[in-house]
N, C-alpha and C. Protein backbone atom coordinates (compact mmCIF):
# COMPACT_ATOMS: atom_id res chain seq x y z
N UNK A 1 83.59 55.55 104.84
CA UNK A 1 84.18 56.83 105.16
C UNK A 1 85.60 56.93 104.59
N UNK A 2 86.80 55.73 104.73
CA UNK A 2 87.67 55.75 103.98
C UNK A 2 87.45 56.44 102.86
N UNK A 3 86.96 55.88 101.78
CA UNK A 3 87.00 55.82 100.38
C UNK A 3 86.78 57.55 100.17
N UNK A 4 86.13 57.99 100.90
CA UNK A 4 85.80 59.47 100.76
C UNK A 4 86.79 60.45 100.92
N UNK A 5 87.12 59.56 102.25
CA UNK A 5 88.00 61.45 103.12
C UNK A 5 89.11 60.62 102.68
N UNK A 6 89.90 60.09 102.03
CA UNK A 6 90.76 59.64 102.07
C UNK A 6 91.22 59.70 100.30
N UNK A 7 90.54 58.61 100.10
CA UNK A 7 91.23 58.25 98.39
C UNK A 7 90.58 59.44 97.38
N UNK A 8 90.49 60.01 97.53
CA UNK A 8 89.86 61.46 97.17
C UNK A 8 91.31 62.09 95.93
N UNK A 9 90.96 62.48 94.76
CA UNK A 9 91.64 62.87 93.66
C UNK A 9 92.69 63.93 94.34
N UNK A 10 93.58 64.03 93.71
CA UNK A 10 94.48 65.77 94.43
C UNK A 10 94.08 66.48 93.14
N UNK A 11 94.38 67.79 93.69
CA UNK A 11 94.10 69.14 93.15
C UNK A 11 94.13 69.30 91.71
N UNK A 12 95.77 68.47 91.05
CA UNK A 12 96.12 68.61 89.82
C UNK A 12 96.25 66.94 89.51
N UNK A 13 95.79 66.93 88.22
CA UNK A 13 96.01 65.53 87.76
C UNK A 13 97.08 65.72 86.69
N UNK A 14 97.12 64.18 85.98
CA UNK A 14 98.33 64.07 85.16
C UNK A 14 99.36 64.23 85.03
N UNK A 15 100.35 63.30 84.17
CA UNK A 15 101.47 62.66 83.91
C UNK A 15 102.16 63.57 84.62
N UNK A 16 102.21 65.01 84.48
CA UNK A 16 103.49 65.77 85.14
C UNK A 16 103.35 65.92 86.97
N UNK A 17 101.99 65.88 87.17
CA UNK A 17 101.44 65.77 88.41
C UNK A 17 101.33 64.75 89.60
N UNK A 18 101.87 63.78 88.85
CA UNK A 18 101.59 62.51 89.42
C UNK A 18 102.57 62.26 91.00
N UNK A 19 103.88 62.52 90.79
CA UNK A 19 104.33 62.40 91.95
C UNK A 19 103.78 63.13 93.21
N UNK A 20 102.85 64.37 92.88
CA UNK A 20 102.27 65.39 93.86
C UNK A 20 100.86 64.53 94.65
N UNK A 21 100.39 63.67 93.26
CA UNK A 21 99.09 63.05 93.80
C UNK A 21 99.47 61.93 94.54
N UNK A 22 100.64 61.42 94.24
CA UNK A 22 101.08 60.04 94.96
C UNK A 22 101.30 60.42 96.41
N UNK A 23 102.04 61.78 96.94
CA UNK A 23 102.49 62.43 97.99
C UNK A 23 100.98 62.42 98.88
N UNK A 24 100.08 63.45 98.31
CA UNK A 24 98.78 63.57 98.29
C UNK A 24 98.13 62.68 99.42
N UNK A 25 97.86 61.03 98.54
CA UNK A 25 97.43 60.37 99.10
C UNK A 25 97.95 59.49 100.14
N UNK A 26 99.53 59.93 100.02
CA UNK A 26 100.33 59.24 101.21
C UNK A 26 100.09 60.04 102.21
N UNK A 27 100.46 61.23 102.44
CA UNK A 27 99.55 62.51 103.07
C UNK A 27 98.44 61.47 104.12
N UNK A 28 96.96 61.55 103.40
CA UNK A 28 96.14 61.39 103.77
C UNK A 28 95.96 60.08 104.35
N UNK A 29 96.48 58.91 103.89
CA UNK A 29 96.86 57.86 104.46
C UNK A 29 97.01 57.92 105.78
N UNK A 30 98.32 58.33 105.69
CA UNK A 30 99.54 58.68 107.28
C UNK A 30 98.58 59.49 108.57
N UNK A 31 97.59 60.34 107.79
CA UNK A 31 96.65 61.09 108.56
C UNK A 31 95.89 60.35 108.83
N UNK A 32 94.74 59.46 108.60
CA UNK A 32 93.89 58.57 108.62
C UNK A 32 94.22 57.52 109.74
N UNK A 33 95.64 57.16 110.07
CA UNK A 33 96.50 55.82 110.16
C UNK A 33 96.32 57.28 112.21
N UNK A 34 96.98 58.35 111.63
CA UNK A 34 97.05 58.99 112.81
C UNK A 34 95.98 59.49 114.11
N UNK A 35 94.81 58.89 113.09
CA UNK A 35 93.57 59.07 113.69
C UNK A 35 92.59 60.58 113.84
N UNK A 36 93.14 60.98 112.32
CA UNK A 36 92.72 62.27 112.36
C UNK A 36 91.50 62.67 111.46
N UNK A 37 90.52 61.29 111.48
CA UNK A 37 89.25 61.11 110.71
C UNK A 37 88.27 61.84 110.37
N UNK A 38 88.27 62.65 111.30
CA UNK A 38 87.07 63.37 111.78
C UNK A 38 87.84 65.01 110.54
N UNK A 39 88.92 65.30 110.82
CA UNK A 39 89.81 66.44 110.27
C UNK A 39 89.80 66.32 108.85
N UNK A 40 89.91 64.96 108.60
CA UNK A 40 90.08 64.56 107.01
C UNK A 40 88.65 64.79 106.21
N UNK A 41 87.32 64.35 107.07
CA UNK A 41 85.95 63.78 107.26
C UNK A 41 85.65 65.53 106.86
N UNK A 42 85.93 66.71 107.88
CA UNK A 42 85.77 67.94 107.93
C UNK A 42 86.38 68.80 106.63
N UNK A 43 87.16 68.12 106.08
CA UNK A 43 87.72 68.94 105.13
C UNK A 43 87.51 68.94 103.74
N UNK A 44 86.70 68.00 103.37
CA UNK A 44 86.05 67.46 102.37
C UNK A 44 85.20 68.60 101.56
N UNK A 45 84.77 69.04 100.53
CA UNK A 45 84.53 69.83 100.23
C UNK A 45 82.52 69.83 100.08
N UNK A 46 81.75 70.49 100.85
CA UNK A 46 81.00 69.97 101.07
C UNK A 46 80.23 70.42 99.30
N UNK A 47 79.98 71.61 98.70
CA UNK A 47 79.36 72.13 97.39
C UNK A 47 80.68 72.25 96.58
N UNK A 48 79.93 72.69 95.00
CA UNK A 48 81.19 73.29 94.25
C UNK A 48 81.66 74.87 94.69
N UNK A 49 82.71 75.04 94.48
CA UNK A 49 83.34 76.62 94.89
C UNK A 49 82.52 77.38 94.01
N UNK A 50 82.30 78.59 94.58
CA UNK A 50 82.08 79.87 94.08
C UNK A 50 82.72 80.53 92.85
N UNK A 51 82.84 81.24 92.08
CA UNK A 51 84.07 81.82 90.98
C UNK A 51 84.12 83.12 91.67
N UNK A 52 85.32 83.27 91.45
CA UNK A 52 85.44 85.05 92.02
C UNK A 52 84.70 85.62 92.13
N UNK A 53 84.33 85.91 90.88
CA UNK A 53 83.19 87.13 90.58
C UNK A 53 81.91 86.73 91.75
N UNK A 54 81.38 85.94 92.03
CA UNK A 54 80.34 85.66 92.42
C UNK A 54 80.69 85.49 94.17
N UNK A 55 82.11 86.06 94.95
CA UNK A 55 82.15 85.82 96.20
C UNK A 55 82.47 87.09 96.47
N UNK A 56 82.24 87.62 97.86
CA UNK A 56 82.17 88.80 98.67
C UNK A 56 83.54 89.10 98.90
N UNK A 57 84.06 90.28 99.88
CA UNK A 57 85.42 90.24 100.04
C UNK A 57 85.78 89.29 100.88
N UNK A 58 85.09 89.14 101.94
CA UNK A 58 85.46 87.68 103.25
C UNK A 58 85.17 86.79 102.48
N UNK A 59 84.63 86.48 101.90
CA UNK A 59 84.72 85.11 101.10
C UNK A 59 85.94 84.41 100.11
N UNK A 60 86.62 85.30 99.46
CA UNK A 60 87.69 85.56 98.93
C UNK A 60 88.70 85.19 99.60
N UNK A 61 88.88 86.20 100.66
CA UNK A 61 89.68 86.19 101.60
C UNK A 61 90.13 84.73 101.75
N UNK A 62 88.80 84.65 102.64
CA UNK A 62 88.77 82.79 103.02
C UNK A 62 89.51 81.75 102.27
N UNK A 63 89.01 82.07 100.69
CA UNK A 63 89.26 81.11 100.20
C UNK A 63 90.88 81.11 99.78
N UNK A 64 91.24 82.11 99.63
CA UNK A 64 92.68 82.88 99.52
C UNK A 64 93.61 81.65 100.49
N UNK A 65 93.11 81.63 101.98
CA UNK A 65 93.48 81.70 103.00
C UNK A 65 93.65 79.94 102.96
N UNK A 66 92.76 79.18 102.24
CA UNK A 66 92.19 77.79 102.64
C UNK A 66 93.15 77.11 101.22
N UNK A 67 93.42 77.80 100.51
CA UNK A 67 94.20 77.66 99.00
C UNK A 67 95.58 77.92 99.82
N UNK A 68 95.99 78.66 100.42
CA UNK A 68 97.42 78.79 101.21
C UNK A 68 97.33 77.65 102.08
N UNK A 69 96.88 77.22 102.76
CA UNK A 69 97.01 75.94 104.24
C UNK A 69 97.23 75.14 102.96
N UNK A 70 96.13 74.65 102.33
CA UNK A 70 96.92 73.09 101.67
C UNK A 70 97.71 73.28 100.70
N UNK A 71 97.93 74.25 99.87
CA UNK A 71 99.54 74.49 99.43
C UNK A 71 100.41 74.30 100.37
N UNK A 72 100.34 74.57 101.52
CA UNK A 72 101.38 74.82 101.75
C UNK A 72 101.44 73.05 102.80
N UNK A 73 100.36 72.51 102.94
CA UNK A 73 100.40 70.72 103.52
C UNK A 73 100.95 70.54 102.30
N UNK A 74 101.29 70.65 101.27
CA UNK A 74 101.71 69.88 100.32
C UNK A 74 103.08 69.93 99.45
N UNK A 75 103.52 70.71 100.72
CA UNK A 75 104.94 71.57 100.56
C UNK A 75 105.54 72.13 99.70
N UNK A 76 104.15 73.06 99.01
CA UNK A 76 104.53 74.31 97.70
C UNK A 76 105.03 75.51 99.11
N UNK A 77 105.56 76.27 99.58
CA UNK A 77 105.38 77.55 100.18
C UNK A 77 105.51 78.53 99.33
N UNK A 78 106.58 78.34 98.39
CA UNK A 78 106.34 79.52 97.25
C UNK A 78 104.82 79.65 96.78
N UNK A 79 104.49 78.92 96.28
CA UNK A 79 102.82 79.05 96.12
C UNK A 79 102.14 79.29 97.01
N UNK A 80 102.06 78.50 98.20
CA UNK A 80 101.06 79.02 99.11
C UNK A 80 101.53 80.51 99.28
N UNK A 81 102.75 81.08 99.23
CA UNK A 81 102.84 82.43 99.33
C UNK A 81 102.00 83.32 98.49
N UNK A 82 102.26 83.04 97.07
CA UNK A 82 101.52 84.12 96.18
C UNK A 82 100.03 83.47 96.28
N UNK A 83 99.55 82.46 96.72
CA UNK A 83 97.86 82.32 97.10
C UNK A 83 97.63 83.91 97.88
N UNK A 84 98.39 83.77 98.70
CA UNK A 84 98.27 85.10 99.75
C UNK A 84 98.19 86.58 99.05
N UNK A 85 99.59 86.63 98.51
CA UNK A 85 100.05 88.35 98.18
C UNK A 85 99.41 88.19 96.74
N UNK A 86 99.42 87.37 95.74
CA UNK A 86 98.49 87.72 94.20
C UNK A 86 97.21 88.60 94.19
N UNK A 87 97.70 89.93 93.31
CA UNK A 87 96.27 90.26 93.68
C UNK A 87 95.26 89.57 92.25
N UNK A 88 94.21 89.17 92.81
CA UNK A 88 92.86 88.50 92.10
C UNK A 88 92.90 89.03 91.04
N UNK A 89 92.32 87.99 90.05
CA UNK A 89 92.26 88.39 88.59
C UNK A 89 90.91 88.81 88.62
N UNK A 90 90.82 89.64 87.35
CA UNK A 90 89.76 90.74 87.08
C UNK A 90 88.63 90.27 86.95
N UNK A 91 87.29 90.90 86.95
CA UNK A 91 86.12 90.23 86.58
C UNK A 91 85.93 90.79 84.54
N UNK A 92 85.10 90.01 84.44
CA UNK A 92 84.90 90.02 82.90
C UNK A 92 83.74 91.10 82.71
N UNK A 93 84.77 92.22 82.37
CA UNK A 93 83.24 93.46 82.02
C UNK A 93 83.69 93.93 80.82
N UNK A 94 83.17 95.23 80.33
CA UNK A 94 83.05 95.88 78.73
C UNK A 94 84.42 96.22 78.78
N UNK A 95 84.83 97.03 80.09
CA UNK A 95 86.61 97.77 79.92
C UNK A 95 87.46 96.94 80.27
N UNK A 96 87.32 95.59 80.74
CA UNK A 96 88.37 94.41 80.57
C UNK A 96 88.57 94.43 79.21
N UNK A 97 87.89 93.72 78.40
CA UNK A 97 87.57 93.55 77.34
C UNK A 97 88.17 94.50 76.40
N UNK A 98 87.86 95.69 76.65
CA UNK A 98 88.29 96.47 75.54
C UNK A 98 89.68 96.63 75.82
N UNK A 99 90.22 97.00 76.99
CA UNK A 99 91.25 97.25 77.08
C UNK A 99 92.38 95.78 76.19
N UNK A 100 91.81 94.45 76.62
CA UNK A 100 92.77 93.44 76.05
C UNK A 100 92.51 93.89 74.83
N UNK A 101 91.21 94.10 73.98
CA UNK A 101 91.63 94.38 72.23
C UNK A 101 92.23 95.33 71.96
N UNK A 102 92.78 96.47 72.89
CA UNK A 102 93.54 97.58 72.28
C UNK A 102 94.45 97.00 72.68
N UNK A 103 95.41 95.82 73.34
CA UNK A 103 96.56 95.33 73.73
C UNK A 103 97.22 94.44 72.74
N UNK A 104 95.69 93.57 72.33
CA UNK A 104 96.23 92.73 71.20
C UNK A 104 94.64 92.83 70.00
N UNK A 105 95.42 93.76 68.99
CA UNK A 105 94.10 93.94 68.26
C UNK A 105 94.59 92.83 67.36
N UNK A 106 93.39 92.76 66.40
CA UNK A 106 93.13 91.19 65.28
C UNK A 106 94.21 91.88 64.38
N UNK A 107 94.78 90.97 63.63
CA UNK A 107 95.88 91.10 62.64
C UNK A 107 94.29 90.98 61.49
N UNK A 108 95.64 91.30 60.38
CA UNK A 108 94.51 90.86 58.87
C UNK A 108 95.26 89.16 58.76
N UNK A 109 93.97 88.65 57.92
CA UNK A 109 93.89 87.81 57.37
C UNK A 109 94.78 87.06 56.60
N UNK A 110 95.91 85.77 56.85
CA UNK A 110 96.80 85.80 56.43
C UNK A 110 96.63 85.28 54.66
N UNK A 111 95.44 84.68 54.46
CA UNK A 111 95.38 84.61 52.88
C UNK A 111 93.69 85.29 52.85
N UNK A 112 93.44 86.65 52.36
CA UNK A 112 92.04 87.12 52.32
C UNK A 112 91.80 86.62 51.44
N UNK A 113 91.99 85.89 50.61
CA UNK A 113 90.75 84.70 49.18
C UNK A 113 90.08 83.52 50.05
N UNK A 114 90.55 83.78 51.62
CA UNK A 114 89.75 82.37 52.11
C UNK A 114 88.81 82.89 52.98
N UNK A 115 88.78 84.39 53.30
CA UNK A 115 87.41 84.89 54.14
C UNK A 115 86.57 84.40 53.75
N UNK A 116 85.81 85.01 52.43
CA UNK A 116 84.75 84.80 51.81
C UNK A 116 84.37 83.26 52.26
N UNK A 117 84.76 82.65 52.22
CA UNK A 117 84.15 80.93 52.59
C UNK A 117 83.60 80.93 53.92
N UNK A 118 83.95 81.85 54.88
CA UNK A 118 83.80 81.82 56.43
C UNK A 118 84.23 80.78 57.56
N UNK A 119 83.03 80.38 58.18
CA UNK A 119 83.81 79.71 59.35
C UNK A 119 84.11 78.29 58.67
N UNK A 120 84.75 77.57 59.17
CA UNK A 120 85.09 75.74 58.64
C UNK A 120 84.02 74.85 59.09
């Protein structure tokens, strides 16, 4: 049960991340040590998450809500704040889409003698 609810990866990895994951697992340690097994045991993520697009508004919500608590165990509050007030990024449809290519349309070709060859 250790090895699970406990030594479990943090959120963000790598070199710039590392002091957050070290915190992380001291975190969970100190919790474990506090006898809070069952809390650690419960919090574990039981499936993979949902993607936006594919969750309801309470579901969202939730997850909004569950992305703020451990930001904020991990003593971001600025972040756990905008978990809260950000409003959700868009779903991927035809007028997303178009709208970004009228924002950033394709330039030309910076040498056109190398179209003709196509992709690399």
């Amino acid at each position: 049960m250790l090895p699970k609810a406990v030594l479990r990866p943090a959120r963000r990895g790598g070199r710039r991340h590392r002091l957050q994951a070290a915190q992380f697992t001291q975190r969970r340690c100190a919790r474990w040590l506090a006898g809070e097994r069952e809390e650690l045991w419960d919090a574990m993520p039981a499936t993979r998450r949902k993607r936006p697009e594919e969750m309801d508004d309470e579901e969202a919500r939730s997850a909004r809500q569950s992305r703020c608590c451990s930001l904020a165990a991990e003593g971001e509050p600025s972040r756990a704040c905008a978990a809260l007030t950000s409003p959700p990024l868009l779903n991927n449809t035809g007028a997303v889409a178009a709208k970004l290519q009228e924002k950033h349309p394709r330039a030309a070709p910076a040498r056109p003698a190398l179209v003709a060859l196509g992709q690399p």
